[in-house]
Protein backbone atom coordinates (compact mmCIF):
# COMPACT_ATOMS: atom_id res chain seq x y z
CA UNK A 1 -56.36 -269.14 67.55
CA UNK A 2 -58.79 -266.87 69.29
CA UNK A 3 -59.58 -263.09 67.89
CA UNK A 4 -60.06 -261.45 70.46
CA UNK A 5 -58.70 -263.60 73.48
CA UNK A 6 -61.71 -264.71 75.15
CA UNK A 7 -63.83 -267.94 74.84
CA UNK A 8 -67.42 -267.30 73.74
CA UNK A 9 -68.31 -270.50 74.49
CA UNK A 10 -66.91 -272.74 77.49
CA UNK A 11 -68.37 -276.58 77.89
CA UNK A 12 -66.69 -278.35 81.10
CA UNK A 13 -67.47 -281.93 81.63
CA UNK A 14 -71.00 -281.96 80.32
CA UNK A 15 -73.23 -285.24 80.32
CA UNK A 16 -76.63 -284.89 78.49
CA UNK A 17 -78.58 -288.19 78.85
CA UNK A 18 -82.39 -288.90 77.24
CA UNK A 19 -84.97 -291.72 78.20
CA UNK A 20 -85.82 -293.96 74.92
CA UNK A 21 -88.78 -295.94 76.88
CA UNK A 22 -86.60 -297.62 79.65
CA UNK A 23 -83.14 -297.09 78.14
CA UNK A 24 -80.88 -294.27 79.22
CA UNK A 25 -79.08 -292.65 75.99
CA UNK A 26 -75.81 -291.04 77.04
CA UNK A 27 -75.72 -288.09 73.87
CA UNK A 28 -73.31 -286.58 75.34
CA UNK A 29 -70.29 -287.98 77.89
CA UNK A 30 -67.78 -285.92 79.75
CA UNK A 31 -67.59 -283.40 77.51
CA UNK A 32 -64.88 -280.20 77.44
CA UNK A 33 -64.12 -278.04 75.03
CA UNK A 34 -63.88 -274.39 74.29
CA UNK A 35 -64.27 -272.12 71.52
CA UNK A 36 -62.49 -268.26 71.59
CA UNK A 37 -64.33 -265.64 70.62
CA UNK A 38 -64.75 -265.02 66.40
CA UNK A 39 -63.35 -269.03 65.84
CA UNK A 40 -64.53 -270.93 63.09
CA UNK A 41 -65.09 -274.36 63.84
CA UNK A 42 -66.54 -277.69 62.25
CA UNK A 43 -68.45 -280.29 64.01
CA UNK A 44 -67.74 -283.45 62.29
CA UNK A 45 -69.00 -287.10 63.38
CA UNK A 46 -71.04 -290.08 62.38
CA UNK A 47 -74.74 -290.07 63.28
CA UNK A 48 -75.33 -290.85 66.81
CA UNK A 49 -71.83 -289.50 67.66
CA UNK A 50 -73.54 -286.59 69.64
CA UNK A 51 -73.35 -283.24 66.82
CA UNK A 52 -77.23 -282.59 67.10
CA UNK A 53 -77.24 -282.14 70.79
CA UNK A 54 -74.04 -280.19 71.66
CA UNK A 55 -75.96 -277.60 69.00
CA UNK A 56 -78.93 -277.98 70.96
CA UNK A 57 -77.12 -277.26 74.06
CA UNK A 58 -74.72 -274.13 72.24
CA UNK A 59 -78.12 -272.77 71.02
CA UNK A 60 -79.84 -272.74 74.24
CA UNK A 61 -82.36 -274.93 73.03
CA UNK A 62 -81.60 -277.11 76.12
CA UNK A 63 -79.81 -278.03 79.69
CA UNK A 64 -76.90 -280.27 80.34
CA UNK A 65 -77.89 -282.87 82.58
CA UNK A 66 -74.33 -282.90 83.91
CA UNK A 67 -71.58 -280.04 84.19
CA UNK A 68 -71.14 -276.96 82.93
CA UNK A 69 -71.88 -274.45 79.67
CA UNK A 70 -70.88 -271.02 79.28
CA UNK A 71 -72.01 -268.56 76.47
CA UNK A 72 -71.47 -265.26 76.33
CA UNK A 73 -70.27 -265.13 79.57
CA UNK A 74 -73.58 -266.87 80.86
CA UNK A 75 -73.69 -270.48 82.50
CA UNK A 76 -76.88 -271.79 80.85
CA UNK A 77 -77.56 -274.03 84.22
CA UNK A 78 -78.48 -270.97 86.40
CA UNK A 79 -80.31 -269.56 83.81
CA UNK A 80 -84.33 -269.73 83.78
CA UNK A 81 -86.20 -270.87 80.56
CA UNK A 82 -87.22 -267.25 80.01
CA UNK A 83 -83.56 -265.72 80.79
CA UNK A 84 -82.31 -268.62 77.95
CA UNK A 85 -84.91 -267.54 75.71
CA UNK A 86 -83.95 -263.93 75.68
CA UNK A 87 -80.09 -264.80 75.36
CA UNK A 88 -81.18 -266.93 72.30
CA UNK A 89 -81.98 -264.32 70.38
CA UNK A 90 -79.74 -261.70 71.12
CA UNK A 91 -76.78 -263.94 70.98
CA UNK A 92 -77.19 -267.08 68.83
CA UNK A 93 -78.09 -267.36 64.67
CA UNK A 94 -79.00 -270.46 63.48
CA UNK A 95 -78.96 -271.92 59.93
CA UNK A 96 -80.07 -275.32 58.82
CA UNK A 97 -80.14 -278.13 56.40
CA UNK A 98 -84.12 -277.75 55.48
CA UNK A 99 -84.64 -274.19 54.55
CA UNK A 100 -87.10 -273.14 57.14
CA UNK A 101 -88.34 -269.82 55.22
CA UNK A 102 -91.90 -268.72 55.58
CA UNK A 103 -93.47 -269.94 51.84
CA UNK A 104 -95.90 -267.19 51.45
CA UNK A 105 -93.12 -264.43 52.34
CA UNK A 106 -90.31 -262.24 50.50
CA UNK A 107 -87.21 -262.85 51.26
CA UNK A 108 -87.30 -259.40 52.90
CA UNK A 109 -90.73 -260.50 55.05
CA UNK A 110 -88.37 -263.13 56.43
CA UNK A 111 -85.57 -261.45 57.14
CA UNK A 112 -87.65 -259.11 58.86
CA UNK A 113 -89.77 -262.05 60.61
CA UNK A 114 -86.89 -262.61 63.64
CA UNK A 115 -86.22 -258.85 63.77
CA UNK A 116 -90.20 -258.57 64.82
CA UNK A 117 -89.93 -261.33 67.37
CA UNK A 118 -86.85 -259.26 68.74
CA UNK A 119 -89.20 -256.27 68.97
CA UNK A 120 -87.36 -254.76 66.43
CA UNK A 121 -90.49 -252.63 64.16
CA UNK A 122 -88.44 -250.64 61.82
CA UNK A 123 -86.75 -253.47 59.83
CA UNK A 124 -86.94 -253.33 56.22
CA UNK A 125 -84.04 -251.34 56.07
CA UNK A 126 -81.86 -253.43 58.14
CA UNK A 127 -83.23 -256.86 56.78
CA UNK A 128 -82.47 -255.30 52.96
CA UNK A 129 -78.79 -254.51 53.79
CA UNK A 130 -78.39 -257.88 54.78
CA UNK A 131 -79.90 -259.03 51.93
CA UNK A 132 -77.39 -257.03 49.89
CA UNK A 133 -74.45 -258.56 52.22
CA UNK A 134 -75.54 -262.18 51.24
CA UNK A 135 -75.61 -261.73 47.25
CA UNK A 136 -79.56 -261.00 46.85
CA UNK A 137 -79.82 -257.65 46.74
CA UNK A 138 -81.80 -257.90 43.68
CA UNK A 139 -83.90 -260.93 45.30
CA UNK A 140 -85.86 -258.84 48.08
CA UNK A 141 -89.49 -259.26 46.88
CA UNK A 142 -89.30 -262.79 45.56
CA UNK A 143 -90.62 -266.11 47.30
CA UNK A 144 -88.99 -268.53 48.07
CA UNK A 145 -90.95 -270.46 44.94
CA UNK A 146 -89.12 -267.96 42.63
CA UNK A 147 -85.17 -268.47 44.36
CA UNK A 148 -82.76 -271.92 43.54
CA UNK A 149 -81.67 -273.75 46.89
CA UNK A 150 -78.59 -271.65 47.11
CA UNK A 151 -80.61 -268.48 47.54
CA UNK A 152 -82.93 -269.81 50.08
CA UNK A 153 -79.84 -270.89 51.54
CA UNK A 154 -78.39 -267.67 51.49
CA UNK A 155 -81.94 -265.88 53.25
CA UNK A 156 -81.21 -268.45 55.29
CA UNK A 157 -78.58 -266.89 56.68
CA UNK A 158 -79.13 -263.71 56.12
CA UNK A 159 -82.67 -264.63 59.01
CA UNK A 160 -79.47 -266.24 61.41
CA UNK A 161 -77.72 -262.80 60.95
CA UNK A 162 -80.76 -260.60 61.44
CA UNK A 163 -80.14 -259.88 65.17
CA UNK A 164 -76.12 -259.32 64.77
CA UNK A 165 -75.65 -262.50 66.77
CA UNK A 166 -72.03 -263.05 68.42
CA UNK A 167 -72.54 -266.88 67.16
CA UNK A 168 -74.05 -267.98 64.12
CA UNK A 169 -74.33 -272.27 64.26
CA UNK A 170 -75.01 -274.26 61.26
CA UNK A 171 -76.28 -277.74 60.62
CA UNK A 172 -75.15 -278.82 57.61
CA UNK A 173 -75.94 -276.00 55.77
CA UNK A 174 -74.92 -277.06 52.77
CA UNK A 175 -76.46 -280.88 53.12
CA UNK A 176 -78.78 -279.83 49.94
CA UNK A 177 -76.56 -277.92 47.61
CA UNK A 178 -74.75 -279.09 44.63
CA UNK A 179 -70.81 -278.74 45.00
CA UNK A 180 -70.20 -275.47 43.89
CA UNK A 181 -73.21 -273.52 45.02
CA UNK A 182 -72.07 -275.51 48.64
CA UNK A 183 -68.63 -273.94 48.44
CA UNK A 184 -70.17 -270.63 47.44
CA UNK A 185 -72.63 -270.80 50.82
CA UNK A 186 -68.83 -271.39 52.82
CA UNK A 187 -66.97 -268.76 51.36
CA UNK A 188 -69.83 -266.57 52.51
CA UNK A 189 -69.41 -268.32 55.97
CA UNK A 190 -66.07 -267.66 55.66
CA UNK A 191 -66.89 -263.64 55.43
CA UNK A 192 -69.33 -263.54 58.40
CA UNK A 193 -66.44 -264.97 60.43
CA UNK A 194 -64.46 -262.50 58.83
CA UNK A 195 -66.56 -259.87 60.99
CA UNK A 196 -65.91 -261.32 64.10
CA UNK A 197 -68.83 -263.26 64.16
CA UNK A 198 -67.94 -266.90 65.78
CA UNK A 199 -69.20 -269.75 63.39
CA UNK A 200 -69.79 -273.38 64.09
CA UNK A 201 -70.93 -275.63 61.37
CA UNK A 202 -71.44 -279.44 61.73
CA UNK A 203 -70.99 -280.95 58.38
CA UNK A 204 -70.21 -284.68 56.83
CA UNK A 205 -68.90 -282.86 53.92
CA UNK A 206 -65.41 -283.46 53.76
CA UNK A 207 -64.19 -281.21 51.52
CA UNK A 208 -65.88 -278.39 53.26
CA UNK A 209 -64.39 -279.61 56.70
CA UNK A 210 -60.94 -279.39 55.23
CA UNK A 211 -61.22 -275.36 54.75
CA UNK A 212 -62.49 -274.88 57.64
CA UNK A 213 -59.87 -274.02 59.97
CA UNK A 214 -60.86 -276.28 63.46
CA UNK A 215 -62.48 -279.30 63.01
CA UNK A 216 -63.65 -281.38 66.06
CA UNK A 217 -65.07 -284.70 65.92
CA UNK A 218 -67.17 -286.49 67.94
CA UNK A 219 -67.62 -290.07 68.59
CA UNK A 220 -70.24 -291.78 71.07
CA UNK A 221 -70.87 -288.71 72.50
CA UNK A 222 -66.89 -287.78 73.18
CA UNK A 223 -64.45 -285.50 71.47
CA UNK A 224 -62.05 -287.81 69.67
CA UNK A 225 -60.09 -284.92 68.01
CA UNK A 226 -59.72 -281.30 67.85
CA UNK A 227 -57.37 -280.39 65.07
CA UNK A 228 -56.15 -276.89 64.75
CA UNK A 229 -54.97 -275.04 61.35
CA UNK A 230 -53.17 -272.03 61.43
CA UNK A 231 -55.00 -270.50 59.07
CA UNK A 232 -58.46 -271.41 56.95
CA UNK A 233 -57.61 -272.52 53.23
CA UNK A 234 -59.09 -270.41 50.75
């Protein structure tokens, strides 16, 4: 049930089809959903079902070929590549299996990194708070040689957070983390949403997709399912 009343995201009828040599792959087929504003939602599926490109396409990192998308009250297909770029970073956060942190930077460096791009300059402040927020307070000046997987995860996300997006997508963010330190990286999920931040999270991690509170699944490029809990388990 939405937050605040309002979809953040609206997807009506969407085709997205790629050339493979002479074959036409349908990723996506006549596809409608939407997601209210501060929701938090799994993408579940099995590969080739379509998960990888409806993040593209929530992230801005691409056009429908067919239909329409809606973020943040923007519809993506009247939108140049510039105009998407600059709506990228002010409203999406993205976090991902393979933890894409700079090797030669702090943790703080790379929380700062996106703030830069942003044209943020003052950031070490803001980038150290997160920090704090994610559990690594104590972490700022190590490398990412020095951290376990869970705390690259978790810089990770702090990076995603760094310019207060209004939706923060995942891809199976915890694909490379033992059990626990996976359901500590979802309970911390589970607090971001907590701020009214809207998460999405595509996972094959069952157990994780059962506390999450929506789960849709794709098949072949379809929705299949959209199951709705009242509330998230703990």
């Amino acid at each position: 049930m939405s937050k605040e009343g309002f979809p953040v995201i609206q997807i009506e009828n969407v085709t997205k089809t790629y050339r493979r040599g002479r074959e036409e792959v349908h990723a996506l087929n006549g596809l409608s959903l939407q997601v209210q504003k501060g929701e938090f939602v799994g993408i579940l599926g099995p590969s080739g079902s379509g998960k990888s490109t409806l993040m593209n396409l929530l992230g801005l990192l691409d056009y429908p070929t067919k239909g329409k998308i809606i973020i943040a009250g923007h519809t993506v297909e009247k939108l140049k590549t510039w105009q998407m770029d600059i709506l990228r970073r002010k409203t999406v956060g993205f976090v991902f299996q393979q933890f894409l942190l700079v090797p030669t930077m702090s943790a703080l460096q790379n929380v700062m990194l996106p703030m830069y791009f942003n044209g943020k300059q003052s950031a070490a402040g803001q980038a150290a708070k997160l920090l704090e927020k994610v559990g690594l307070g104590g972490r700022l000046h190590h490398l990412p040689s020095q951290m376990s997987g869970g705390e690259i995860q978790r810089v990770a996300i702090a990076c995603a957070l760094a310019n207060n997006p209004e939706i923060l997508l995942a891809d199976e963010p915890t694909g490379n983390l033992d059990s626990k330190t996976a359901r500590e990286v979802y309970t911390l999920f589970k607090e971001i949403n907590r701020a009214e931040t809207t998460v999405i999270i595509v996972t094959h991690n069952l157990e994780l997709a059962y506390l999450i509170p929506r789960n849709i699944t794709l098949l072949d490029g379809r929705m299949i399912s959209d199951v709705q809990k009242d509330s998230a388990i703990a």
